[in-house]
N, C-alpha and C. Protein backbone atom coordinates (compact mmCIF):
# COMPACT_ATOMS: atom_id res chain seq x y z
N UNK A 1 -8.69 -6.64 6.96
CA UNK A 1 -8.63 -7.79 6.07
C UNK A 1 -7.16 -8.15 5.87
N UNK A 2 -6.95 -9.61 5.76
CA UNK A 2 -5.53 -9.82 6.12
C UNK A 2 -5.45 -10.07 4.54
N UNK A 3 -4.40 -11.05 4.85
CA UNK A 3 -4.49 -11.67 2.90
C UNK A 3 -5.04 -12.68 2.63
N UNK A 4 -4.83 -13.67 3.33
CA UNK A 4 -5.68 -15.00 3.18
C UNK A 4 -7.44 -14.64 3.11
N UNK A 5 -7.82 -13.66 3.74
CA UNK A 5 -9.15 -13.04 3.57
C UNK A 5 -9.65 -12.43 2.41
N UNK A 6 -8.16 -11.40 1.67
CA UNK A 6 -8.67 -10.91 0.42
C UNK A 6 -9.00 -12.01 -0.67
N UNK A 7 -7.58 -13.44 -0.11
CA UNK A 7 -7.94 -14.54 -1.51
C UNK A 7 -9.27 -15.00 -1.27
N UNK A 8 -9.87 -15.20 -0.32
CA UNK A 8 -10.91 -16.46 0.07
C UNK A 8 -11.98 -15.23 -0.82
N UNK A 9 -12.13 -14.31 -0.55
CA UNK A 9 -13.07 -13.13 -0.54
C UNK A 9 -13.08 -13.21 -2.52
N UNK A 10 -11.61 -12.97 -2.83
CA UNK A 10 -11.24 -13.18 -4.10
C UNK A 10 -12.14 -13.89 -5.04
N UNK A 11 -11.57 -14.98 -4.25
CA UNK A 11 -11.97 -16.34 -5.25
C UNK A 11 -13.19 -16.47 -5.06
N UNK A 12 -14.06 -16.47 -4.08
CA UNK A 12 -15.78 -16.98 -4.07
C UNK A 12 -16.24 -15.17 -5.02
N UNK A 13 -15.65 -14.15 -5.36
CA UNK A 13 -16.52 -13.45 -6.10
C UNK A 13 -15.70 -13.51 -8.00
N UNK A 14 -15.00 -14.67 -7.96
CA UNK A 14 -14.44 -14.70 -9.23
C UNK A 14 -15.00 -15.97 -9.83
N UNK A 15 -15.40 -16.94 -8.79
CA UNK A 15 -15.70 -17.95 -9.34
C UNK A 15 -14.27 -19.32 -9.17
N UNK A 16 -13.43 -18.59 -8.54
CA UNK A 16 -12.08 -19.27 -9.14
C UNK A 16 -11.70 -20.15 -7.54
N UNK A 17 -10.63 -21.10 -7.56
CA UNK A 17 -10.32 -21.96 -6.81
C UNK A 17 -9.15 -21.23 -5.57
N UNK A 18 -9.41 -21.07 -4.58
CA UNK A 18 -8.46 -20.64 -3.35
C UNK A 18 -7.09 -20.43 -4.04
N UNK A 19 -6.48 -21.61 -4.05
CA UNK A 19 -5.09 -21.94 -4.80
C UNK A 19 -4.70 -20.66 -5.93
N UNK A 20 -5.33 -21.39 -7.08
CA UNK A 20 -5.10 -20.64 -8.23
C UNK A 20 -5.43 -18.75 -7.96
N UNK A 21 -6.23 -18.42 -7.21
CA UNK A 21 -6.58 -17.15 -6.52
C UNK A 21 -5.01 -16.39 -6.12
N UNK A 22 -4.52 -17.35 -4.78
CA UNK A 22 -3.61 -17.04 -4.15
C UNK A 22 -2.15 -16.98 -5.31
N UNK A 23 -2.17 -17.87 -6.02
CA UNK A 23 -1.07 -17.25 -6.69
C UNK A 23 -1.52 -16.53 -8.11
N UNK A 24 -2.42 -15.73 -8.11
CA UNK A 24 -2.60 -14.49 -8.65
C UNK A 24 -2.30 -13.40 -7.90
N UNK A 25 -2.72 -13.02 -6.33
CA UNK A 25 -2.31 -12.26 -5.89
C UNK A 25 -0.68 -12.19 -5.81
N UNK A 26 -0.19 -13.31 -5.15
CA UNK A 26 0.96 -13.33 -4.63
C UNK A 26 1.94 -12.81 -6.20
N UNK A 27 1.42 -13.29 -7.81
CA UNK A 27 1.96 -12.85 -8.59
C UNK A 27 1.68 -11.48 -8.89
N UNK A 28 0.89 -10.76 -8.27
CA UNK A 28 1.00 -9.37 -8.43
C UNK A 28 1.13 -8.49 -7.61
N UNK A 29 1.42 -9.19 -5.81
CA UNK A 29 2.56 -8.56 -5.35
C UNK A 29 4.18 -8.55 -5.55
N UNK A 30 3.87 -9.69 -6.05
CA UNK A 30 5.38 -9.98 -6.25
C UNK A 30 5.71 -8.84 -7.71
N UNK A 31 4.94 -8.64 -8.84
CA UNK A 31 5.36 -7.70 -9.95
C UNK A 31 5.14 -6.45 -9.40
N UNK A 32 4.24 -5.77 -8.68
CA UNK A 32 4.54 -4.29 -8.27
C UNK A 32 5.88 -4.27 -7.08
N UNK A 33 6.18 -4.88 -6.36
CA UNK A 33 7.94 -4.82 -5.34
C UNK A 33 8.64 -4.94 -6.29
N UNK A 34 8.92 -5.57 -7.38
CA UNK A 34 9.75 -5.53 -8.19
C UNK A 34 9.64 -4.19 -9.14
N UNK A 35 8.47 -3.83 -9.58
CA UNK A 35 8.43 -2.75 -10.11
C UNK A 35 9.05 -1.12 -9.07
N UNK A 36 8.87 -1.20 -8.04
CA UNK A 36 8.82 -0.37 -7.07
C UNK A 36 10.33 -0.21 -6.59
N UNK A 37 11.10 -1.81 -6.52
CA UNK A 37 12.43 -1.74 -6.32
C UNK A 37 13.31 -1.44 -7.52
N UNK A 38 12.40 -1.08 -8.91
CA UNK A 38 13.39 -0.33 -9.78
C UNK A 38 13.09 0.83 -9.99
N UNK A 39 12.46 1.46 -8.92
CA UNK A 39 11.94 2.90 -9.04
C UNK A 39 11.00 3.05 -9.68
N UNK A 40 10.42 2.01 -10.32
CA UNK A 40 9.01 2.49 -11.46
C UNK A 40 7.94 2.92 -10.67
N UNK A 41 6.79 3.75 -11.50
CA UNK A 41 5.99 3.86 -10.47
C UNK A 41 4.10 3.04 -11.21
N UNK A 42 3.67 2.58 -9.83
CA UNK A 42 2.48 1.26 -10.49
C UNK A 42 1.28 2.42 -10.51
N UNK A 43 0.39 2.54 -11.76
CA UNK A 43 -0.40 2.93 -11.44
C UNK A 43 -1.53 2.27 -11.41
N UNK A 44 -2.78 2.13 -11.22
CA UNK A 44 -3.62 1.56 -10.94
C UNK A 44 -4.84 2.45 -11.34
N UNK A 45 -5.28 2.70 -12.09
CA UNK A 45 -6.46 3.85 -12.76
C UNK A 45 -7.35 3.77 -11.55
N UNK A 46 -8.13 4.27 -10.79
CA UNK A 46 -9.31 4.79 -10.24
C UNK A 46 -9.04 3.79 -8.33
N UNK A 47 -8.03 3.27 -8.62
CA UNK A 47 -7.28 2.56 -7.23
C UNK A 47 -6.23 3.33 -6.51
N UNK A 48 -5.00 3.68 -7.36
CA UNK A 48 -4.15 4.59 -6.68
C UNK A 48 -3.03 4.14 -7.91
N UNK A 49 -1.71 5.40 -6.72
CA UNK A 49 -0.56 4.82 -7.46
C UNK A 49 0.39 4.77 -5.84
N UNK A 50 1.32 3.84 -6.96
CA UNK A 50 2.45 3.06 -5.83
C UNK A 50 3.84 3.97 -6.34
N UNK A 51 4.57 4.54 -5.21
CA UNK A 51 5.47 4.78 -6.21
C UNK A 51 7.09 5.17 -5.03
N UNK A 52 7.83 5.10 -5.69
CA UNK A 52 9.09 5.59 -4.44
C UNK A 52 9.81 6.76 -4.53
N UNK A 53 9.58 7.33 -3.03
CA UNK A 53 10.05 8.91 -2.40
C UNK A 53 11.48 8.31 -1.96
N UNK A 54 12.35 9.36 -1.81
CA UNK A 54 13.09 9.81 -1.59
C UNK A 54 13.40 10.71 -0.03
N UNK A 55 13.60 10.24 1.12
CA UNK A 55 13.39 10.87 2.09
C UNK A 55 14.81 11.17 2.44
N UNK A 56 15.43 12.78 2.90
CA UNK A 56 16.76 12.97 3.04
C UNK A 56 17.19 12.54 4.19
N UNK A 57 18.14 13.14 4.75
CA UNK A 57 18.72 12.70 6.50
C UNK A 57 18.14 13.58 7.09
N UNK A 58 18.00 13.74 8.29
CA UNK A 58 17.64 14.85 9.15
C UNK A 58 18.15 14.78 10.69
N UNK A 59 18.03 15.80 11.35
CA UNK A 59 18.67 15.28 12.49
C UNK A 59 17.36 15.64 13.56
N UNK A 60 16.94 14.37 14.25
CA UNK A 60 15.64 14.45 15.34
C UNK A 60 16.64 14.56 17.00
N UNK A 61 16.05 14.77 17.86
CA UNK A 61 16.05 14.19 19.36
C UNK A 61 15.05 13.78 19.80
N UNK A 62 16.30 12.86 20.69
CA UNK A 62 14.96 11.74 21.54
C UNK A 62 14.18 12.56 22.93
N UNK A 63 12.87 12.26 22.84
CA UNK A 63 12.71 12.97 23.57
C UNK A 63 12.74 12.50 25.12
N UNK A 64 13.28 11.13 25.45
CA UNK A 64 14.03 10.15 26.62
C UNK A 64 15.16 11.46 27.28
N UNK A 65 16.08 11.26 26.26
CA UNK A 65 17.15 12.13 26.80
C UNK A 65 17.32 13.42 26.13
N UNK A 66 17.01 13.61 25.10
CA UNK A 66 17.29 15.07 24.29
C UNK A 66 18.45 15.29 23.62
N UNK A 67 18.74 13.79 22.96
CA UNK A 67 19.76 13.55 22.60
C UNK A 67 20.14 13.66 21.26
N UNK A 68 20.45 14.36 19.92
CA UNK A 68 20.25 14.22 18.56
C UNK A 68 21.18 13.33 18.13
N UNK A 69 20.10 12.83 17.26
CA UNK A 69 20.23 11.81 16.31
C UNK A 69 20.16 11.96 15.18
N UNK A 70 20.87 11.20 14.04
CA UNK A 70 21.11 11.65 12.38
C UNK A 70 20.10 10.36 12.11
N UNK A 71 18.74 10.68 11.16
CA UNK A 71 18.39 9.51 10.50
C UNK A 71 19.15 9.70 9.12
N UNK A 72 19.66 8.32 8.51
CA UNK A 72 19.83 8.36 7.10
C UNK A 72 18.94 8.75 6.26
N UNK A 73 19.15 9.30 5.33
CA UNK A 73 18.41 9.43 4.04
C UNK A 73 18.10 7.97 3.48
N UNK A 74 17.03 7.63 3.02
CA UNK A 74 16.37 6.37 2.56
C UNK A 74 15.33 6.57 1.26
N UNK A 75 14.57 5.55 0.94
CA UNK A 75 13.97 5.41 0.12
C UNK A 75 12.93 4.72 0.78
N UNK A 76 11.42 5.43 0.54
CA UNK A 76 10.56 4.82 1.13
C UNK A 76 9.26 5.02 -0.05
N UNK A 77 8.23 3.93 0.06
CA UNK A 77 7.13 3.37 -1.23
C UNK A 77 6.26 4.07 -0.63
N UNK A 78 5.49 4.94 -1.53
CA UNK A 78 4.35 5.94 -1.47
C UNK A 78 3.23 5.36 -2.01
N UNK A 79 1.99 6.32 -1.40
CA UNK A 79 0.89 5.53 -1.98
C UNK A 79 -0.15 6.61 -2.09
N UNK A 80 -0.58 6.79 -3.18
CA UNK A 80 -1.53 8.18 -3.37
C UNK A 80 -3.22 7.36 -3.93
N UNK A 81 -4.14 7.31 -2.99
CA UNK A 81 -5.50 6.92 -3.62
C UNK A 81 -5.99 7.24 -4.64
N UNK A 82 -6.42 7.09 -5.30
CA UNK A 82 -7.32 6.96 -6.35
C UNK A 82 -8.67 7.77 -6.55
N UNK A 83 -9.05 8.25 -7.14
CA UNK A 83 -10.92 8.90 -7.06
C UNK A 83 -11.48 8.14 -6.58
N UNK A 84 -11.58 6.69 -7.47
CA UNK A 84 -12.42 5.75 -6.88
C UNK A 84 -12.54 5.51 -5.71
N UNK A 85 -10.96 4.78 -5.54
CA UNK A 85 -11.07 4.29 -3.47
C UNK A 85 -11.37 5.78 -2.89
N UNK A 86 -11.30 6.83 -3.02
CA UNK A 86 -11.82 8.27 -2.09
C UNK A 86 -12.95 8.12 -2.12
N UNK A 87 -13.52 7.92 -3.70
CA UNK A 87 -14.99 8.42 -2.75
C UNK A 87 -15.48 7.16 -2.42
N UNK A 88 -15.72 6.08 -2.27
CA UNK A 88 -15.63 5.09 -1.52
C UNK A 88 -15.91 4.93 -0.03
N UNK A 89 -14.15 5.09 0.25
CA UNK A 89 -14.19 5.50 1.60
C UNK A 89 -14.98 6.65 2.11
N UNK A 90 -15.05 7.72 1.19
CA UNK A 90 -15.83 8.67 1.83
C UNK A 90 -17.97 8.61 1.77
N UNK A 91 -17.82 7.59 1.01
CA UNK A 91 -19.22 7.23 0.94
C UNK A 91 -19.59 6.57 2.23
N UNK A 92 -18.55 5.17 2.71
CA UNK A 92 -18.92 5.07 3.85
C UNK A 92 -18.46 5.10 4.88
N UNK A 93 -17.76 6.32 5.08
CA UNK A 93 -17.85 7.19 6.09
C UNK A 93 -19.23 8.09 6.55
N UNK A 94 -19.79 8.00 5.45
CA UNK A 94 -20.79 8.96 5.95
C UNK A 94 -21.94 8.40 6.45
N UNK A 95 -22.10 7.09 6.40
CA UNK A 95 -23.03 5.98 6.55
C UNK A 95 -22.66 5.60 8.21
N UNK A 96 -21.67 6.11 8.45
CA UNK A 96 -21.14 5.72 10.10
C UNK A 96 -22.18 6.54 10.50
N UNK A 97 -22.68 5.91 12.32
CA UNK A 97 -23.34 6.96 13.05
C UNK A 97 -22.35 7.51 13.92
N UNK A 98 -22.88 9.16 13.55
CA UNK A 98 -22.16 10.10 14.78
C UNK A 98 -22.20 9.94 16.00
């Protein structure tokens, strides 16, 4: 599901107009990146939480040439599910045929 899919999907189970849909989402991606780019962390009760790690430098090789390389240390946005979305997904997962 892309985004234009979650609004359309959105709006026909809200009752509400494409438009006005889309800038609800877009206003609450736009408040969790902002929340996220001040380190806060979003929680979302029974959905997940959003939140930002801390990843150090390390040194990898390529495995082309076997050459080491330093990645920087960065900051990267985490995402831990929820009960809800688990069992969810794991409900239909189980509904798949083997």
């Amino acid at each position: 599901m892309n985004k234009g899919e979650l609004i359309t999907r959105l709006a026909s189970e809200c009752g509400m107009s494409k438009e006005a849909t889309g800038k609800v989402v877009n206003s609450l991606l736009t408040i969790i990146s902002q929340a996220l780019a001040a380190e806060d962390t979003v929680k979302l009760v029974g959905f997940g939480t959003f939140s930002v790690t801390r990843r150090p430098s390390r040194r990898v090789r390529l495995p082309q040439t076997g050459k080491l390389i330093n990645i920087p240390a960065r900051k990267a946005v985490r995402f831990k599910a929820g009960v809800h979305i688990r069992a969810t997904v794991q409900d239909y997962l189980q509904t798949l045929p083997r």
